[in-house]
Protein backbone atom coordinates (compact mmCIF):
# COMPACT_ATOMS: atom_id res chain seq x y z
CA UNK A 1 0.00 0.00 0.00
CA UNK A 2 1.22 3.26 -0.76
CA UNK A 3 0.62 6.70 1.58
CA UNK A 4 2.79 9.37 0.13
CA UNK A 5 5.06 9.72 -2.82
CA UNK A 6 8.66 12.09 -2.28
CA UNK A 7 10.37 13.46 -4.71
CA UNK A 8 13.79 15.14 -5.59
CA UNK A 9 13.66 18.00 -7.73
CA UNK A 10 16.66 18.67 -9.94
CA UNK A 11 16.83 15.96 -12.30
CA UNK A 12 13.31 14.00 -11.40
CA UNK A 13 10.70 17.04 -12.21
CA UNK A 14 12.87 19.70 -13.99
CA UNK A 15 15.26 19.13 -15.96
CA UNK A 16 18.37 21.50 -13.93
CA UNK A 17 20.72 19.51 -13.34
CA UNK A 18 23.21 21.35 -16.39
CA UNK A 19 22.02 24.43 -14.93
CA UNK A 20 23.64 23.96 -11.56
CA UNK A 21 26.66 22.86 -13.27
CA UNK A 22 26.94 25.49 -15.52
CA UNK A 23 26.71 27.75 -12.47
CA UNK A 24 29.49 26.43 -10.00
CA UNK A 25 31.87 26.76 -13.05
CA UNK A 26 31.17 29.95 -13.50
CA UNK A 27 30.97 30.66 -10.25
CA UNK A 28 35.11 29.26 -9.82
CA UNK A 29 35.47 30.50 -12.89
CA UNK A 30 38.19 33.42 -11.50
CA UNK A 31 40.45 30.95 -9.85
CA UNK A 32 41.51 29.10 -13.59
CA UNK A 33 40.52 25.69 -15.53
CA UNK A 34 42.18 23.53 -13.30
CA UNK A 35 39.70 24.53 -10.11
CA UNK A 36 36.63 24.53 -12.59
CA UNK A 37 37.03 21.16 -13.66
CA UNK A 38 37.96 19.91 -10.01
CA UNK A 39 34.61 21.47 -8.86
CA UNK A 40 32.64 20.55 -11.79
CA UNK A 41 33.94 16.70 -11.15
CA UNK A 42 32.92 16.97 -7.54
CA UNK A 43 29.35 18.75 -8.06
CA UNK A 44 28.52 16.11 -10.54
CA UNK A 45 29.78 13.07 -8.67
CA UNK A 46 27.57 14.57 -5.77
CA UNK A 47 24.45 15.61 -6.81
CA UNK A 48 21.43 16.59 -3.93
CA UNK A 49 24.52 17.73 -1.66
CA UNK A 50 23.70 21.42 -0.80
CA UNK A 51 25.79 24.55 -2.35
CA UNK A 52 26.79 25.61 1.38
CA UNK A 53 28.36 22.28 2.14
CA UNK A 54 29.71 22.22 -1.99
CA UNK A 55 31.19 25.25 -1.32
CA UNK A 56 32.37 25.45 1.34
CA UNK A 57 34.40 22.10 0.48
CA UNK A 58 35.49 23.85 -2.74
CA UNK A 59 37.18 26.69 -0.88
CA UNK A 60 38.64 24.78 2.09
CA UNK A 61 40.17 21.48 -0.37
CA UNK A 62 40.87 23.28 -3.92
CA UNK A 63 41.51 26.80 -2.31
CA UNK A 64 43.12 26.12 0.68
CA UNK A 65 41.16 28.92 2.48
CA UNK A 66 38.47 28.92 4.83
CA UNK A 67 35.32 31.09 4.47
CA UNK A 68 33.28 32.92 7.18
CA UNK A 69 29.80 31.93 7.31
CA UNK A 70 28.92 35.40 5.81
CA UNK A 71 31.24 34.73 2.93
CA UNK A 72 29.76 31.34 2.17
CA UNK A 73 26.64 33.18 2.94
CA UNK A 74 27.48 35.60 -0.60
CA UNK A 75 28.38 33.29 -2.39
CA UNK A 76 25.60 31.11 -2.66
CA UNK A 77 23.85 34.18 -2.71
CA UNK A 78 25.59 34.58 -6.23
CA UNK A 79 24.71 31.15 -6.81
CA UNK A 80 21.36 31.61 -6.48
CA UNK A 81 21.74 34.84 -9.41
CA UNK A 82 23.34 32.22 -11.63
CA UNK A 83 20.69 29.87 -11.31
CA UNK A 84 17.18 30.87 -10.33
CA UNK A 85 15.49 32.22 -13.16
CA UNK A 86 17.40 29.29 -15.67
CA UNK A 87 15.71 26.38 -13.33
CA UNK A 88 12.09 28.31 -13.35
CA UNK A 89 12.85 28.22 -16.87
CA UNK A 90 14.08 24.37 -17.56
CA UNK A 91 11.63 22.27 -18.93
CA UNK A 92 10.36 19.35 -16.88
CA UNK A 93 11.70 15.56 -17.25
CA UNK A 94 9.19 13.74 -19.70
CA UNK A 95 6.26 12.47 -18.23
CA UNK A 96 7.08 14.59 -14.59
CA UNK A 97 4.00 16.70 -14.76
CA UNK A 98 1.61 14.19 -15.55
CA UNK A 99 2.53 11.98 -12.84
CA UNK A 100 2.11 14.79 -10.69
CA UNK A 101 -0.92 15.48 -11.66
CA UNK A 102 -2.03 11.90 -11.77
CA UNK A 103 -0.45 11.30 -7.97
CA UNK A 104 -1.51 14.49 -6.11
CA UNK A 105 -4.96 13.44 -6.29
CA UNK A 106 -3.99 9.93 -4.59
CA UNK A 107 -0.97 10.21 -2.50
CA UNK A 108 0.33 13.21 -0.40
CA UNK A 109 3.81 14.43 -2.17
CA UNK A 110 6.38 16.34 -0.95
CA UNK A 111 9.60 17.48 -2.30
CA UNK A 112 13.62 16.79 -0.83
CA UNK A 113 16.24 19.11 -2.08
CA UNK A 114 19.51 19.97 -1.96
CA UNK A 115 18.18 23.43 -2.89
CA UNK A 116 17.61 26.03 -0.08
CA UNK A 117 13.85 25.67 0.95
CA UNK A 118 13.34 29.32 0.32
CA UNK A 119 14.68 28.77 -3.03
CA UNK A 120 12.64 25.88 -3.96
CA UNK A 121 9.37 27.31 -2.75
CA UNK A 122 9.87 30.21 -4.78
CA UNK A 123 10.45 28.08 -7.97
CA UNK A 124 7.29 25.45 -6.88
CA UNK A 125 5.17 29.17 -7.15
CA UNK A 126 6.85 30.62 -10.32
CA UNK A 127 6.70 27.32 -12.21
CA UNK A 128 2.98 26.43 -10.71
CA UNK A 129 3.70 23.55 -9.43
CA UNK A 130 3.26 24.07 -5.99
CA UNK A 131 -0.39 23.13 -5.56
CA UNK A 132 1.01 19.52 -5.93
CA UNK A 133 2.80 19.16 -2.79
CA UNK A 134 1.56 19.40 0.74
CA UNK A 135 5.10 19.40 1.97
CA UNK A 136 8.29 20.79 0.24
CA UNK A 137 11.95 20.49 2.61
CA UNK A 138 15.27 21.88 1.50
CA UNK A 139 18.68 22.76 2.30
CA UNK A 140 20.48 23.31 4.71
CA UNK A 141 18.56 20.33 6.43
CA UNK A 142 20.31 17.07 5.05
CA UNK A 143 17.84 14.84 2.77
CA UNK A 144 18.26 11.68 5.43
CA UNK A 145 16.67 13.86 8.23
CA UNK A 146 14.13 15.46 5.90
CA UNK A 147 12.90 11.73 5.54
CA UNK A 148 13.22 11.07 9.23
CA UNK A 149 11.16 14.34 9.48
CA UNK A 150 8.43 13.98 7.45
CA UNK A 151 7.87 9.93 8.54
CA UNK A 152 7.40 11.23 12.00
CA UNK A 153 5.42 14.08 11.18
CA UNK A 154 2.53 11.93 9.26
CA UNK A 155 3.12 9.08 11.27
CA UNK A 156 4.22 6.74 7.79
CA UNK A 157 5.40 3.30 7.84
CA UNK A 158 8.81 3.23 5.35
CA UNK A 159 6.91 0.61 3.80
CA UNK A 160 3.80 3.33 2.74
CA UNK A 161 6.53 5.23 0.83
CA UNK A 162 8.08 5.45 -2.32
CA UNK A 163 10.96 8.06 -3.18
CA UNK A 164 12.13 9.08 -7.11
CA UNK A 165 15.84 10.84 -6.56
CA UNK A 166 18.37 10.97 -9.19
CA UNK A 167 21.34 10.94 -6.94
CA UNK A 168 23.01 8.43 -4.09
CA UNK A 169 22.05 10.76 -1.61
CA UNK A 170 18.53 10.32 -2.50
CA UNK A 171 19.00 6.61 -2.32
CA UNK A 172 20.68 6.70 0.56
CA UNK A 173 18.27 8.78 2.09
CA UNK A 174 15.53 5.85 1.29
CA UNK A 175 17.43 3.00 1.95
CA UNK A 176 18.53 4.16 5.55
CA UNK A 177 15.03 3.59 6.77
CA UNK A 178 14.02 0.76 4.01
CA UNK A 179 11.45 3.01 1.56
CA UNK A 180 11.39 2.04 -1.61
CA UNK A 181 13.08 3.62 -4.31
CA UNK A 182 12.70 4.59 -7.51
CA UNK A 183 16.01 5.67 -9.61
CA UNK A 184 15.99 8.51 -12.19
CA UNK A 185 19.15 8.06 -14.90
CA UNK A 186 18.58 10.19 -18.47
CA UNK A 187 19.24 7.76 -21.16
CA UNK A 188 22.94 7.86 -22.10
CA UNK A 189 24.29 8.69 -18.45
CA UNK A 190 25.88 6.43 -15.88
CA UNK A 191 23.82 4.64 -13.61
CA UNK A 192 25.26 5.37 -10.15
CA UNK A 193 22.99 3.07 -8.60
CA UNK A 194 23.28 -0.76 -6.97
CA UNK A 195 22.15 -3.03 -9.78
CA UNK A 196 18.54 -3.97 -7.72
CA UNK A 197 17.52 -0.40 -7.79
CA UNK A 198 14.76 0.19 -10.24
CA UNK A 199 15.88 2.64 -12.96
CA UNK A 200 13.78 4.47 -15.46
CA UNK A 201 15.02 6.92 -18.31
CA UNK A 202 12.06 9.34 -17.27
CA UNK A 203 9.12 9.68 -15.47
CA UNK A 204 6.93 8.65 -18.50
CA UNK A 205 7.88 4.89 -17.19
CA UNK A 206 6.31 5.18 -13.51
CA UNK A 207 3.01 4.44 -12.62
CA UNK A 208 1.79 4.74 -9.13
């Protein structure tokens, strides 16, 4: 039996995920080719981490120089320039809106991000879409205790849920209390994912 459906954002309803890319390079841009493509490397090897942990890292490992919190606090400021408008923008993953539309009417949804919550409610209203979810949780709460969050919340059983993510912290965040998951890799890209994960190339293959 299924109770409530979460979702990840970047990658499973909008198609983003080269817009945050795009972004941290030009965000490291200044400090020459060699830092961009270390960053770049990282960002995509860890998608649905948050920009204040990213960048922090960034600074710190490829920098050598620690930031104040009111630093990091501009610069994902400028981050969020780069990127806001482009993601409002993107066009959704095939097959995302209709299976919102289809599941809001069943199941209770909510949204896990990486994004900052303020951030992603402001894209849910400019994009419409936030009349699907009756819950949305972002950065800088970590995706495992958004999920620990919202089961004790609603009082759900993991078994009740399923989650669609496109990254291993998604998965991770499902497997650590045994929800079911649901694996988003485009056609073409490397499946990061244990081989007994379900995969699909878009949403156009789920039915709930």
């Amino acid at each position: 039996m299924v109770r409530a459906i979460l979702f990840d954002f970047d990658g499973v309803i909008a198609e983003s995920m080269d817009i945050k890319t795009d972004a941290f390079a030009r965000l490291f841009e200044g400090f020459g080719p060699e830092i961009v493509k270390k960053v770049v490397a990282h960002h995509q090897a860890h998608g649905g981490v948050s920009r204040f942990e990213k960048i922090r890292l960034y600074h710190e490992e490829y920098l050598g120089k620690v930031i104040t919190d009111e630093e990091l606090s501009a610069w994902c400021s400028k981050f969020s320039d780069l990127v806001l408008d482009a993601v409002v923008s993107s066009p959704y993953v095939p097959g995302a809106l209709e299976l919102l539309e289809s599941c809001h009417k069943k199941y209770p949804c909510f949204i896990i991000t990486g994004t900052p919550q303020e951030e992603m409610e402001e894209i849910l209203a400019r994009k419409g879409l936030n009349r699907f979810f009756v819950g949305v949780y972002g950065s800088p709460t970590t995706k495992t205790e958004i999920v620990k969050e919202i089961m004790s919340a609603h009082k759900f059983d993991p078994k009740e849920l399923i989650y669609i993510g496109d990254a291993m912290t998604d998965y991770e965040a499902a497997k650590g209390e045994g929800i079911r998951f649901i694996g988003r890799v485009p056609e073409g890209k490397l499946n990061p994912f244990p081989p007994d994960v379900t995969v699909v190339a878009d949403l156009r293959a789920v039915k709930l």
